[in-house]
C-alpha atoms as a PDB file:
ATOM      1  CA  UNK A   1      66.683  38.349  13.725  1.00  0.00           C
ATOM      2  CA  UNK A   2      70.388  39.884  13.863  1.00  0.00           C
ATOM      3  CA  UNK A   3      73.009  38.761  10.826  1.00  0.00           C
ATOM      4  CA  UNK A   4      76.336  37.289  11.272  1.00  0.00           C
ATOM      5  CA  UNK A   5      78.692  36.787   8.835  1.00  0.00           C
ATOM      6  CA  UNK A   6      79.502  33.567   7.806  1.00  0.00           C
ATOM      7  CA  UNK A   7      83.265  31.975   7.439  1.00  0.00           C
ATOM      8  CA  UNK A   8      82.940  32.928   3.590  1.00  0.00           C
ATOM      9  CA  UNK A   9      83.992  36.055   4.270  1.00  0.00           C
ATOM     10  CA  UNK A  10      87.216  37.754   2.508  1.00  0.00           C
ATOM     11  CA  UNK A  11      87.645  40.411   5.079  1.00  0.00           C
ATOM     12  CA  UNK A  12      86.845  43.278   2.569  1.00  0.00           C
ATOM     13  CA  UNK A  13      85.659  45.276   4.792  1.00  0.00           C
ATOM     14  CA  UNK A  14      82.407  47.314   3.271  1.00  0.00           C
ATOM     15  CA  UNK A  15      79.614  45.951   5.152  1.00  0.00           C
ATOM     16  CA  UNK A  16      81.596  48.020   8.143  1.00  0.00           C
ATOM     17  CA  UNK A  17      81.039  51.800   7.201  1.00  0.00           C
ATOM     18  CA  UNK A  18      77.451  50.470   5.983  1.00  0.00           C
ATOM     19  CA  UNK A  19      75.908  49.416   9.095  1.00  0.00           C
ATOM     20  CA  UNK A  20      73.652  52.505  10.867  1.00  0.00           C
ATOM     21  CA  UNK A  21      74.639  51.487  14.507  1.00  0.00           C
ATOM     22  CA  UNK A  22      78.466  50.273  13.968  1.00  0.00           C
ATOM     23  CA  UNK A  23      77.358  46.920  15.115  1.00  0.00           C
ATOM     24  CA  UNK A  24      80.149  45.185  12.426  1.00  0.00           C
ATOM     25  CA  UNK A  25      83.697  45.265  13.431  1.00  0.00           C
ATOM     26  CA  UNK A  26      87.273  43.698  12.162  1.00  0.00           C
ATOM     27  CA  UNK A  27      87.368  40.061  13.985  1.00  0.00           C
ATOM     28  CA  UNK A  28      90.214  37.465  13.366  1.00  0.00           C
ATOM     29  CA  UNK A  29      90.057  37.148   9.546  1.00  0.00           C
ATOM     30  CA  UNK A  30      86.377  38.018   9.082  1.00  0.00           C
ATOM     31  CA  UNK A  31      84.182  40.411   9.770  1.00  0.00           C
ATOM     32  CA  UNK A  32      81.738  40.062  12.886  1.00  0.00           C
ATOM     33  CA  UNK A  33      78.499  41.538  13.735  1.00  0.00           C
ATOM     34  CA  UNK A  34      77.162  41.635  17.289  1.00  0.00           C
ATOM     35  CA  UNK A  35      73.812  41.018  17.539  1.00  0.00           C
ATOM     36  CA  UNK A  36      72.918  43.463  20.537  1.00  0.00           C
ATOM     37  CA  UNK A  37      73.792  46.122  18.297  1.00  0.00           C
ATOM     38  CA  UNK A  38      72.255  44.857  15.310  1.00  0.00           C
ATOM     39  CA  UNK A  39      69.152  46.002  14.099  1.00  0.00           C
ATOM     40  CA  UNK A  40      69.045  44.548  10.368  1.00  0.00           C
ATOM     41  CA  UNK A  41      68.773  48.634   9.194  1.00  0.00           C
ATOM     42  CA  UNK A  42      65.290  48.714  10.740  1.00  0.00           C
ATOM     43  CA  UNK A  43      64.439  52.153  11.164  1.00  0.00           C
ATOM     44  CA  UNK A  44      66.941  53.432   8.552  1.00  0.00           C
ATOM     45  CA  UNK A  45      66.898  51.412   5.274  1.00  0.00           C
ATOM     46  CA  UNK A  46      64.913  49.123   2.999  1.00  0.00           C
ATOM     47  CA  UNK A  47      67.711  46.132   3.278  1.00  0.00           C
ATOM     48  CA  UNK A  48      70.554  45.185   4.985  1.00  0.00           C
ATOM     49  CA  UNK A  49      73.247  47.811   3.931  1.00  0.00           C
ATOM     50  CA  UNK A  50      76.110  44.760   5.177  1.00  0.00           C
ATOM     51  CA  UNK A  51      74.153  42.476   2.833  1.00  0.00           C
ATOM     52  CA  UNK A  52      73.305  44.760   0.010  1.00  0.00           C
ATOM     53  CA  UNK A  53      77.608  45.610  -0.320  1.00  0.00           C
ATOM     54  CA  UNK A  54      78.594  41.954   0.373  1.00  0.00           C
ATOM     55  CA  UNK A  55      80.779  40.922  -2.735  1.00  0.00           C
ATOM     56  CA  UNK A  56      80.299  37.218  -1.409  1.00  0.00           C
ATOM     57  CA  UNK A  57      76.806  37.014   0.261  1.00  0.00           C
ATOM     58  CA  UNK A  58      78.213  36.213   3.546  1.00  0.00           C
ATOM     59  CA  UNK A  59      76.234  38.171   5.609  1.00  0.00           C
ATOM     60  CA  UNK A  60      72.865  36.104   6.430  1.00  0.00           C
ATOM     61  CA  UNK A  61      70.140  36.434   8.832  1.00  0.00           C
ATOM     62  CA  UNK A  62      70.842  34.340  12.337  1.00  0.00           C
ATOM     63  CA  UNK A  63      68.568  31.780  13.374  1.00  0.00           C
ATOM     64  CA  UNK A  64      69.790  31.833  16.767  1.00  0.00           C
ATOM     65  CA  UNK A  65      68.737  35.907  17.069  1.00  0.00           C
ATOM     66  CA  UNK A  66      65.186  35.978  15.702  1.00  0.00           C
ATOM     67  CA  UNK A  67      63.082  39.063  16.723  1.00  0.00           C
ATOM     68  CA  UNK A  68      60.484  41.194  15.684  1.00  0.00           C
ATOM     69  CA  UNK A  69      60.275  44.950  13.672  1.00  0.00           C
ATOM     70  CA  UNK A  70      59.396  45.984  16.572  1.00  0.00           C
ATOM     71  CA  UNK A  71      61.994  44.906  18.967  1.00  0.00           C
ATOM     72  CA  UNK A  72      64.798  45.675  15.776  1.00  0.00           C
ATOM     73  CA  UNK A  73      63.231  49.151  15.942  1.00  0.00           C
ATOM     74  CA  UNK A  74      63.216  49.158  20.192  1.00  0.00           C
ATOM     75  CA  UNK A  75      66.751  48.981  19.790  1.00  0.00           C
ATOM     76  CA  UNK A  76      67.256  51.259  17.308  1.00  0.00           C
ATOM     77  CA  UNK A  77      65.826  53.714  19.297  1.00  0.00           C
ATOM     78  CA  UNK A  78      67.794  52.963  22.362  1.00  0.00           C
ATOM     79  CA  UNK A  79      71.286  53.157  20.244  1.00  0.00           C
ATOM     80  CA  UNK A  80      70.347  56.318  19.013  1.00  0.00           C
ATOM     81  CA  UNK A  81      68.358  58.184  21.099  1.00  0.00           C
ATOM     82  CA  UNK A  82      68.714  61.225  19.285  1.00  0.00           C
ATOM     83  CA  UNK A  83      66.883  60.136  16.185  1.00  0.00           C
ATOM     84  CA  UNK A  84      63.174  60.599  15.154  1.00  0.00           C
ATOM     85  CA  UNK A  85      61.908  57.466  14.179  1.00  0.00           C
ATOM     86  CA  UNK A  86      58.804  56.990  12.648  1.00  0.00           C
ATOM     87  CA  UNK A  87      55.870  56.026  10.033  1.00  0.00           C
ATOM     88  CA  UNK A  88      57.972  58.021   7.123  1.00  0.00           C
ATOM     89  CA  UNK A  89      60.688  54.820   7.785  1.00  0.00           C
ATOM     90  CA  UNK A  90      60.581  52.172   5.441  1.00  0.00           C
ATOM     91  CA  UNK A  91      59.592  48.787   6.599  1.00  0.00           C
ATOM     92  CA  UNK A  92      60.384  45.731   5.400  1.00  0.00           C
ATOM     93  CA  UNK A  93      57.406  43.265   7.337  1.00  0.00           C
ATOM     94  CA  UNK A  94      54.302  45.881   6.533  1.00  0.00           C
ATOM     95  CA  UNK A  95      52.167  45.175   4.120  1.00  0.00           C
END
């Protein structure tokens, strides 16, 4: 499921740099995440880096984008096709 950032937000500004696959970009007064670039950090951290920085908890996960590791990591792969992912990644729905 992508995040979005809810109308909390104070326009801050560090959930931008965080994010793996600059999905997060300056909208009118908020921040705004689009969700074909989002991959919730699959394939390169533990948590969400936007909602691990968040001063306010604004950044949630979207109901409206729900998806799978594996399709998170699909994309991943697709936005950077340069990278090596693989079993040494963390993952967050494995147990």
């Amino acid at each position: 499921m992508a995040t979005y950032i809810t109308d909390e937000c104070i326009d801050c500004g560090a959930c931008e740099p965080e994010c793996p696959n600059e999905a997060i970009s300056k909208g009118d007064g908020i921040y705004i995440i689009d969700p074909k670039l989002c991959t919730e950090c699959v394939g390169f951290h533990e948590e969400e880096q936007c909602q691990y920085v968040c001063p306010v908890a604004c950044c949630l996960p979207d109901p409206k984008n729900v998806e799978t590791e594996a399709e998170l990591l699909a994309r991943a792969k697709e936005i950077h096709p340069q990278a090596k992912f693989g079993e040494h990644f963390p993952s967050r729905f494995r147990k």
